[in-house]
Protein backbone atom coordinates (compact mmCIF):
# COMPACT_ATOMS: atom_id res chain seq x y z
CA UNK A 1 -11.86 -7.38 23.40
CA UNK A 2 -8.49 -5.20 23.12
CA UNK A 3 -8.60 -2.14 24.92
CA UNK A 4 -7.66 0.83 22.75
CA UNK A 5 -5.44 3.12 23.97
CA UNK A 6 -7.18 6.64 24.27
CA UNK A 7 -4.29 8.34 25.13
CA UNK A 8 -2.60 7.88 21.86
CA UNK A 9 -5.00 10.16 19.37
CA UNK A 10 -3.15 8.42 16.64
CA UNK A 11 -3.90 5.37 17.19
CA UNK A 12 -7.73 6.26 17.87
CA UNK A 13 -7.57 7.35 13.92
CA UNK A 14 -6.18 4.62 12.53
CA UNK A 15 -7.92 2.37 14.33
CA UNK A 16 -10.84 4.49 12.58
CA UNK A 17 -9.46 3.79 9.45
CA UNK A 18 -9.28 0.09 9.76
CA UNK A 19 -12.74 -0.57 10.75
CA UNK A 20 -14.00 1.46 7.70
CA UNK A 21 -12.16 -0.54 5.67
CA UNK A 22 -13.18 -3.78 7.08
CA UNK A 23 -17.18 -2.56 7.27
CA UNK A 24 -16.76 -2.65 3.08
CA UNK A 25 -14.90 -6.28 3.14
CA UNK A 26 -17.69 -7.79 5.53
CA UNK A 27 -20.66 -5.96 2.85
CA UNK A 28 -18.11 -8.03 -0.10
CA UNK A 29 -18.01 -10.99 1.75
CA UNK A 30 -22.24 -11.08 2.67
CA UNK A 31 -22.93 -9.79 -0.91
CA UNK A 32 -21.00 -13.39 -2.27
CA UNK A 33 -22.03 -15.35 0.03
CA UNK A 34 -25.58 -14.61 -1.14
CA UNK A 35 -24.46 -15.03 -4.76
CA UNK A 36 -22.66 -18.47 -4.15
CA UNK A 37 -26.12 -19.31 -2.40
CA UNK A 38 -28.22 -18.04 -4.71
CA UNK A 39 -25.66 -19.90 -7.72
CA UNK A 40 -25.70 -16.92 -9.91
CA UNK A 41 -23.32 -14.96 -11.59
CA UNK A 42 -23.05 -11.35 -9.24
CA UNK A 43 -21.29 -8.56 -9.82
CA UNK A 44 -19.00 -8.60 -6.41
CA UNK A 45 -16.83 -5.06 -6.00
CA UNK A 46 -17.59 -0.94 -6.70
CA UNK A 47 -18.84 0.12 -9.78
CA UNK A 48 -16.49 2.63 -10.91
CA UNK A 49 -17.65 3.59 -14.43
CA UNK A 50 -21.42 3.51 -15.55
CA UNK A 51 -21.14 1.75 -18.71
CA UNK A 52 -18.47 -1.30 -19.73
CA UNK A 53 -16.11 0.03 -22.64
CA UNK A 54 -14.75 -2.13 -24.82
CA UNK A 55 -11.61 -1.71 -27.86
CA UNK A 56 -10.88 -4.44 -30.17
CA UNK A 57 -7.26 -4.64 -31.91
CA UNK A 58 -6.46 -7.02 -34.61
CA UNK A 59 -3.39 -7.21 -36.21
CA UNK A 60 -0.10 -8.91 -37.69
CA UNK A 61 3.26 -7.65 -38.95
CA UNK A 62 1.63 -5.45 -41.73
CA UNK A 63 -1.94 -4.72 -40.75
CA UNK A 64 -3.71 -2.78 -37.72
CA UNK A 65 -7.43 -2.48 -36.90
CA UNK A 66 -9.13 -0.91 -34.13
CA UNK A 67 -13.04 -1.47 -33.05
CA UNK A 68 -14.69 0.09 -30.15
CA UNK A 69 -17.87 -0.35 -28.67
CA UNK A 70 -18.47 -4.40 -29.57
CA UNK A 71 -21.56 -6.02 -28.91
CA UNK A 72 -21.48 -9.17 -31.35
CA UNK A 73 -17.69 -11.67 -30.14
CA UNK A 74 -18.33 -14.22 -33.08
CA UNK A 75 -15.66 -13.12 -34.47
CA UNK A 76 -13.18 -15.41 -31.98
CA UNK A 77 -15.39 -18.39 -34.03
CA UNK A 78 -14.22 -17.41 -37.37
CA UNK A 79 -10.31 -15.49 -36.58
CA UNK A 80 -9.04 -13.52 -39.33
CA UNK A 81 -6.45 -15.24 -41.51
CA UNK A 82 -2.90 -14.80 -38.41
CA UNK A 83 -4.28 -11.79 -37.07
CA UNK A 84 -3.94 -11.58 -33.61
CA UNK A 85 -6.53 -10.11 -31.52
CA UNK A 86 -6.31 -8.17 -27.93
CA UNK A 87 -9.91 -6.90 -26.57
CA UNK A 88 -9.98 -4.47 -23.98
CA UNK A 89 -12.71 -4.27 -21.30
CA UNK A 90 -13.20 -0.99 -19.11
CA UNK A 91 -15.71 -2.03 -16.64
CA UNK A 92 -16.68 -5.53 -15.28
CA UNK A 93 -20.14 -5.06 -13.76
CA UNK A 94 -22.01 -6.07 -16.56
CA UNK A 95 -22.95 -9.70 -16.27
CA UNK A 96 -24.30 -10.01 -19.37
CA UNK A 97 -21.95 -8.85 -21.52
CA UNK A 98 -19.62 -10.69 -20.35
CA UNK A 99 -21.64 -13.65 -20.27
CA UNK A 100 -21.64 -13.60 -24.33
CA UNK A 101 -17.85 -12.72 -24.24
CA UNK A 102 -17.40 -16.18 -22.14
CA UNK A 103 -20.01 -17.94 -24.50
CA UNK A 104 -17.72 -16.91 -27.60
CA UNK A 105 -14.37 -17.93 -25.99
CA UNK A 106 -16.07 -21.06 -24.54
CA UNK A 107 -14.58 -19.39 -20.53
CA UNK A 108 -16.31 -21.98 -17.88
CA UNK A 109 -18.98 -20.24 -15.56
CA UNK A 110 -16.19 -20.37 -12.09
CA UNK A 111 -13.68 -18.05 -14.79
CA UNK A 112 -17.14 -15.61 -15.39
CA UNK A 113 -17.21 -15.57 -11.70
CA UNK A 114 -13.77 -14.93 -10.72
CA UNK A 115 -13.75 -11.86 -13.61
CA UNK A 116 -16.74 -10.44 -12.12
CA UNK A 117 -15.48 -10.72 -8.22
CA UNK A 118 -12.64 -7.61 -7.73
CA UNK A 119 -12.12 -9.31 -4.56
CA UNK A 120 -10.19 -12.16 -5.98
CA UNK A 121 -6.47 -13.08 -5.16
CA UNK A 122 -4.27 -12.91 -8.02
CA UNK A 123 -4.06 -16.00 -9.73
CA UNK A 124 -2.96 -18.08 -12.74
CA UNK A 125 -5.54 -21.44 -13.90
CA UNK A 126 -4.80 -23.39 -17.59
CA UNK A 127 -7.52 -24.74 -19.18
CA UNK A 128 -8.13 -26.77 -22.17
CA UNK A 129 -8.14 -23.85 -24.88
CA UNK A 130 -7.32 -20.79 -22.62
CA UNK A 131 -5.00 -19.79 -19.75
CA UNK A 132 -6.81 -17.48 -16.87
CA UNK A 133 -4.31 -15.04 -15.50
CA UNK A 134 -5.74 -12.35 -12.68
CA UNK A 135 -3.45 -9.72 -11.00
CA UNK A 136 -4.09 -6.36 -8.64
CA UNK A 137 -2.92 -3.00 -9.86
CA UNK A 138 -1.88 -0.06 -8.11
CA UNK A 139 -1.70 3.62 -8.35
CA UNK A 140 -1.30 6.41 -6.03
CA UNK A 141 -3.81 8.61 -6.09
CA UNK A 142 -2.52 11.51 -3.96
CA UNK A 143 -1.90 10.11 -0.49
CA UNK A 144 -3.64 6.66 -1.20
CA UNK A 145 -3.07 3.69 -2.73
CA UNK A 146 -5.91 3.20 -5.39
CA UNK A 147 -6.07 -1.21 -6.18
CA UNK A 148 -7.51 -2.42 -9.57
CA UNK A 149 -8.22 -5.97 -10.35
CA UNK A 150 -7.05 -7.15 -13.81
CA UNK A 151 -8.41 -10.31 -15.71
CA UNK A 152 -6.48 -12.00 -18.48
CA UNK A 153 -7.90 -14.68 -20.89
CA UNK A 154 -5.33 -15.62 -23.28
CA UNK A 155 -5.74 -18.03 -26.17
CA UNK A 156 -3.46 -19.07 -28.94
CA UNK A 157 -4.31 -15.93 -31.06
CA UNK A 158 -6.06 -13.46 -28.87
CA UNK A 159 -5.99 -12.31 -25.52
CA UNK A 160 -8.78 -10.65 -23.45
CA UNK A 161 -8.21 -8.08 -20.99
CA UNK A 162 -10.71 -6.56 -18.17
CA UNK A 163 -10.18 -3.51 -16.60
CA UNK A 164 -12.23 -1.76 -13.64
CA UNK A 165 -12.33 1.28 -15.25
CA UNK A 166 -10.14 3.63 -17.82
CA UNK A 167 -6.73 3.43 -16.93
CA UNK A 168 -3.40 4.33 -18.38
CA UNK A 169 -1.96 1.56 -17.58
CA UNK A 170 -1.44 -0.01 -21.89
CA UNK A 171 -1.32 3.39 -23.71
CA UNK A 172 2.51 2.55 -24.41
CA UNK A 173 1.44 -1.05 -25.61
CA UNK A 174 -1.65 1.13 -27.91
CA UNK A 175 0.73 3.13 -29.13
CA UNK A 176 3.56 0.78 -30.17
CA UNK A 177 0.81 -1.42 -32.27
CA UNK A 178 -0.68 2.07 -33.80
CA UNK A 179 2.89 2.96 -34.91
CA UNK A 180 3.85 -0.81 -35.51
CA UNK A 181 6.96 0.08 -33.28
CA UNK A 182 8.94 -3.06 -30.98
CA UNK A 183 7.93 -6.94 -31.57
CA UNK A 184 4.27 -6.94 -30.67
CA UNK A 185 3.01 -7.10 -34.13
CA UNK A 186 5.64 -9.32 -34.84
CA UNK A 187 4.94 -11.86 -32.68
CA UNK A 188 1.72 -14.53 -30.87
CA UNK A 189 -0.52 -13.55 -28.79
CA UNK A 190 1.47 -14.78 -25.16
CA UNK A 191 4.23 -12.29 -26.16
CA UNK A 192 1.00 -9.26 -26.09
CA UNK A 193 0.06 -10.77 -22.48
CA UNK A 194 3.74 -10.50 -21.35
CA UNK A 195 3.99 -7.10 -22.23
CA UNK A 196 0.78 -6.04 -20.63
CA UNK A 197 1.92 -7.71 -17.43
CA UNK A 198 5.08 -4.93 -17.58
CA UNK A 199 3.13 -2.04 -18.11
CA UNK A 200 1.20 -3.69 -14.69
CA UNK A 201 4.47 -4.06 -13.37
CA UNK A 202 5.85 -1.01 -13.97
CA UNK A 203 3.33 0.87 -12.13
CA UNK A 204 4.41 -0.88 -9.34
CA UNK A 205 7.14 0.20 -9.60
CA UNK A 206 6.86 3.91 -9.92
CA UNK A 207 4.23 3.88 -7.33
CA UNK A 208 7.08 2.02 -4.70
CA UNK A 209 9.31 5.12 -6.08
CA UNK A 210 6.91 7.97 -5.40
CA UNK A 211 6.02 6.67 -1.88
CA UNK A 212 10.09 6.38 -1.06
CA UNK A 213 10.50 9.83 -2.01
CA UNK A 214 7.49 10.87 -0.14
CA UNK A 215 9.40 8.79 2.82
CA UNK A 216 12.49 10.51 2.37
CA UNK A 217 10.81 13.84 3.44
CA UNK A 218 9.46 12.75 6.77
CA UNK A 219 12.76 10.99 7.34
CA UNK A 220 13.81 14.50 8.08
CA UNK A 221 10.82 15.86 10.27
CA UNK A 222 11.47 12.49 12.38
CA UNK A 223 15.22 13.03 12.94
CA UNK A 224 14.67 16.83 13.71
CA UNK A 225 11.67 17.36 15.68
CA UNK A 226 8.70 14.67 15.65
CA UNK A 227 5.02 14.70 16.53
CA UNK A 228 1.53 12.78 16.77
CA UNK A 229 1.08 14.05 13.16
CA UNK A 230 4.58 12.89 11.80
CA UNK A 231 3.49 9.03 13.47
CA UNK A 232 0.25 9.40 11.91
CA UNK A 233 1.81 10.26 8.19
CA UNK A 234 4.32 7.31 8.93
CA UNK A 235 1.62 4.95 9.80
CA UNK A 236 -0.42 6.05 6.40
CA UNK A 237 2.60 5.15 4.90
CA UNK A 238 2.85 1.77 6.01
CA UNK A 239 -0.33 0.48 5.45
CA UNK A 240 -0.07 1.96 1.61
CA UNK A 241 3.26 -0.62 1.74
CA UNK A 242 1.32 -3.37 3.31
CA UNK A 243 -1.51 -2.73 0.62
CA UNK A 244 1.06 -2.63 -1.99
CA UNK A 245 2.90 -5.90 -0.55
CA UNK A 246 -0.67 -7.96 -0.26
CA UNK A 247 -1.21 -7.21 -3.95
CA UNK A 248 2.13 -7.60 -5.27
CA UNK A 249 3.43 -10.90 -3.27
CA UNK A 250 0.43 -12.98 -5.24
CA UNK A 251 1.21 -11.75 -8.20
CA UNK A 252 4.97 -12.61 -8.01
CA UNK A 253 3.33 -16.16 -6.98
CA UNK A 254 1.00 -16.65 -10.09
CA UNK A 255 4.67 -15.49 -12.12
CA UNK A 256 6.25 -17.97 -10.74
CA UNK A 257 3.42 -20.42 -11.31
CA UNK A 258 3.69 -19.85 -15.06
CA UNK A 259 7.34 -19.97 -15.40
CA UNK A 260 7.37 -23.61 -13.42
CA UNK A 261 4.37 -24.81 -15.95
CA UNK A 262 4.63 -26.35 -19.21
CA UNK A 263 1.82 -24.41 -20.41
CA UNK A 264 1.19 -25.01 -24.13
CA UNK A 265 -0.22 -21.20 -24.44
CA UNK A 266 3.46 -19.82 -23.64
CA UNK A 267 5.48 -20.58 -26.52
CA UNK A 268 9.35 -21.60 -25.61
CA UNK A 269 10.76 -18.59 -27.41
CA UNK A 270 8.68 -16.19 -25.17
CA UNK A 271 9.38 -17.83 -21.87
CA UNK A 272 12.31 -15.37 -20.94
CA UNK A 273 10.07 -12.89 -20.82
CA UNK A 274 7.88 -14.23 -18.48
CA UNK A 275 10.88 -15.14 -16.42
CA UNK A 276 11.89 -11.48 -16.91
CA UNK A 277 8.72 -10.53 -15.18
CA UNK A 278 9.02 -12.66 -12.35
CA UNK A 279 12.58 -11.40 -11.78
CA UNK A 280 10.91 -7.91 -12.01
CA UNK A 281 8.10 -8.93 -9.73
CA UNK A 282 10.93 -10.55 -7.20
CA UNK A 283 12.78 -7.06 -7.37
CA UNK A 284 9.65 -4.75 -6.80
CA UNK A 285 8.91 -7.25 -3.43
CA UNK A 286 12.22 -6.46 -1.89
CA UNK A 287 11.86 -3.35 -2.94
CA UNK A 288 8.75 -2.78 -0.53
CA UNK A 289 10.12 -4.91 2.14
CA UNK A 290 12.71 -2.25 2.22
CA UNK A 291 10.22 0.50 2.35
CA UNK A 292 8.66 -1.68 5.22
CA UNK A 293 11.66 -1.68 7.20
CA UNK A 294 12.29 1.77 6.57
CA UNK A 295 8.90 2.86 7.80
CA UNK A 296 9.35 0.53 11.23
CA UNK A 297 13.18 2.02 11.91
CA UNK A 298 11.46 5.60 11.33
CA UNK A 299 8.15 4.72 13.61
CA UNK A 300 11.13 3.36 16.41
CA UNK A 301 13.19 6.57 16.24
CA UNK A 302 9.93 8.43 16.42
CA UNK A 303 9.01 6.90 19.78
CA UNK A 304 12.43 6.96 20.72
CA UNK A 305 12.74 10.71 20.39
CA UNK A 306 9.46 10.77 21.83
CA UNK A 307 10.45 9.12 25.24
CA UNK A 308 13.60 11.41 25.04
CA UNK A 309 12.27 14.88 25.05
CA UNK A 310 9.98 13.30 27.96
CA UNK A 311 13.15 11.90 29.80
CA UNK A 312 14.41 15.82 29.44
CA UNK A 313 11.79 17.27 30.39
CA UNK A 314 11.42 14.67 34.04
CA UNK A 315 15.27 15.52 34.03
CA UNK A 316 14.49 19.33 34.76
CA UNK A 317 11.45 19.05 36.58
CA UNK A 318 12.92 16.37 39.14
CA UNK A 319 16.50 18.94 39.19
CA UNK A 320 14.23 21.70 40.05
CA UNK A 321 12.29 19.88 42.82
CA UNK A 322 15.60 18.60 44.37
CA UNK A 323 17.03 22.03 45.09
CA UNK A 324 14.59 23.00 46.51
CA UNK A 325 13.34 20.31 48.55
CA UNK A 326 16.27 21.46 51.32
CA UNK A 327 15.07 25.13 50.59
CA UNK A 328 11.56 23.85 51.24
CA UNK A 329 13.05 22.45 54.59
CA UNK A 330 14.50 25.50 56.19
CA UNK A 331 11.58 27.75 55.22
CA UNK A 332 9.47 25.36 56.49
CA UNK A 333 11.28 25.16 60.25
CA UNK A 334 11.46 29.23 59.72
CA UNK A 335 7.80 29.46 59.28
CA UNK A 336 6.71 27.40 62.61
CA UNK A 337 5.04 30.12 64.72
CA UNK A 338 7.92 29.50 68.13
CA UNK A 339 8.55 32.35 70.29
CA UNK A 340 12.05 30.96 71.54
CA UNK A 341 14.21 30.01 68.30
CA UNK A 342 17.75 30.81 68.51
CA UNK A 343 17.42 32.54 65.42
CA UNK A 344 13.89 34.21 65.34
CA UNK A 345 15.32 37.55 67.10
CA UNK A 346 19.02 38.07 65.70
CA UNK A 347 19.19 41.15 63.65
CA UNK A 348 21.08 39.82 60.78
CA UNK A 349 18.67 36.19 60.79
CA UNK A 350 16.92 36.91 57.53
CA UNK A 351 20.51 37.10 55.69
CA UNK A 352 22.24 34.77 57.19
CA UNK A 353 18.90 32.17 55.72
CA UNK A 354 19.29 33.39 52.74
CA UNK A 355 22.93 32.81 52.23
CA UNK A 356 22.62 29.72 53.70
CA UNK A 357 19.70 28.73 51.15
CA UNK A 358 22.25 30.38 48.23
CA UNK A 359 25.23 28.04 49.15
CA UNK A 360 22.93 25.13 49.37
CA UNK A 361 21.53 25.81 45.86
CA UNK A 362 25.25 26.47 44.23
CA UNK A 363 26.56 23.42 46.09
CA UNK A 364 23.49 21.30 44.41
CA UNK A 365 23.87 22.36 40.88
CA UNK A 366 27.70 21.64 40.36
CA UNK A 367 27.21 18.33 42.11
CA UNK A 368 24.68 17.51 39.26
CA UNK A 369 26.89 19.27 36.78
CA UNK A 370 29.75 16.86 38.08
CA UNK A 371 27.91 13.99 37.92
CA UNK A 372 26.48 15.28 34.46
CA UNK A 373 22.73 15.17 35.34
CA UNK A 374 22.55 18.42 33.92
């Protein structure tokens, strides 16, 4: 087993942090291992609201209708005339539910069971009458990075979405079909799933930009005058990038799954926006690698100015001991208890030590001034 260093505080903390978080990944990883065994459909993740939510919106270029609070999906059975429809999940723990939600849209029990586990990679699977589409996002919630898994089912006039909990991440998209503004009414259902994908994306986005901002600020505590606490804050920092990076790099690979696919749910007018997004998602990951870098130059210069003040500080502690190691010497011969030494008895002894310890001292400190040890 690695040794932890204890004489790095710092390090003792995060390492703290790490094994909390990988005490709730081992209770996710028992919890579906006894679901796989048991071949039922589990719940797998935190419950972070007490009751699923759900909105239904149906509409088309002239028409808007909103539902809330659905319990009866036989309406995918029997669409309405071109509507489109988008229905909104907040929550995913309730098997059940979404158990009739699969049975009306005909979703295969392994799609139930990737919806219900928030531990899922990001992913994108076609089937015969619906594409699967599952992504992470992120917000920062203070000085953490909060991670919400997002399931997609789209078909070729409605689209399914499942949230964790209430978000703000489609409020735009709700309001641009309220007011019938943009091309969302206007246009299929795989055109709806591309812009929900943005909204996604942009939070990664802003959340990349608040954390480089909140970067920026240290960036100046690390250049002037650096601590335990300023490596600890930097440290934070990085693993909200690697968290951000982990959720973001899949995603950007599920993009670029769909844009290499002839999928017959993405029609050929729409597919530059889906390339759009990949371009977006390409853009965000540099973006963070960036931030990455930033974080290790700032953790170097840290240590660097850490191991400077020390190599001051041993600088003026050895100069110190030096002078007076010879000063050390004659006070030591002076203090040997000898009846007979030359010196012992001559009236002006004492004085002529001293001066002699003086010049010794001045001589010392401009040779280190000359040879600019000082």
């Amino acid at each position: 087993m690695k040794g932890i260093d204890i004489t790095r505080p710092d390090k003792l903390i995060l390492q703290g942090i790490k094994t909390l978080g990988a005490l709730g990944q081992n209770l996710y990883s028992d919890k579906k291992s006894e679901a796989k065994a048991k071949a039922e459909l589990t719940f797998i993740g935190k419950k972070k609201m007490e009751s699923v939510q759900s909105q239904l919106y149906q509409f088309n270029s002239k028409e808007f209708a909103v539902e809330t609070e659905l319990k009866d999906f036989s309406f995918f059975q029997s669409p309405k005339g071109k509507h489109v429809s988008w229905l909104n999940f907040h929550g995913v723990h309730d098997v059940e539910l979404l158990k009739k939600v699969g049975k009306a849209i005909n979703l295969d029990r392994l799609t139930i069971r990737q919806i219900l586990d928030t531990t899922q990679r990001p992913k994108v699977e076609e089937y015969d009458d619906h594409l699967f589409f599952s992504v992470k996002s992120i917000a920062k919630n203070n000085e953490e990075i909060e991670v919400e898994q997002l399931s997609f089912v789209l078909g070729s006039n409605y689209a399914v979405s499942f949230q964790e909990e209430i978000g703000d991440h489609f409020e735009g998209i709700r309001n641009k079909l309220k007011e019938g503004l943009g091309f969302i009414r206007k246009r299929s259902s795989d055109y709806l799933l591309s812009q929900l994908l943005d909204a996604i994306l942009d939070n990664y986005f802003e959340t990349i930009d608040q954390s480089n901002e909140a970067i920026s600020l240290i960036e100046k505590v690390v250049i002037e005058d650096p601590d335990k606490a300023t490596l600890i804050v930097l440290e934070k920092h990085k693993q909200n990038a690697q968290a951000i990076k982990k959720a973001l790099a899949p995603f950007k690979e599920a993009l670029t799954n769909l844009m290499n696919g002839d999928s017959k749910f993405i029609h050929t007018n729409n597919l530059k926006y889906y390339r759009d997004l990949g371009n977006s998602a390409a853009a965000a990951m540099e973006e963070i690698e960036a931030t990455l870098r930033t974080l290790e130059g700032l953790t170097n210069i840290c240590f660097a100015s850490q191991s400077q003040k020390m190599n001051e500080t041993m600088k003026v502690l050895t100069t110190v001991s030096t002078i007076f190691i010879p000063l050390t010497f004659i006070a030591g011969i002076y203090g040997m208890n000898f009846d007979n030494m030359p010196e012992l008895h001559h009236p002006n002894g004492y004085f002529y030590t001293w001066g002699v310890m003086g010049i010794i001292f001045i001589v010392m400190l401009i040779y280190f001034k000359m040879k600019k040890w000082i």
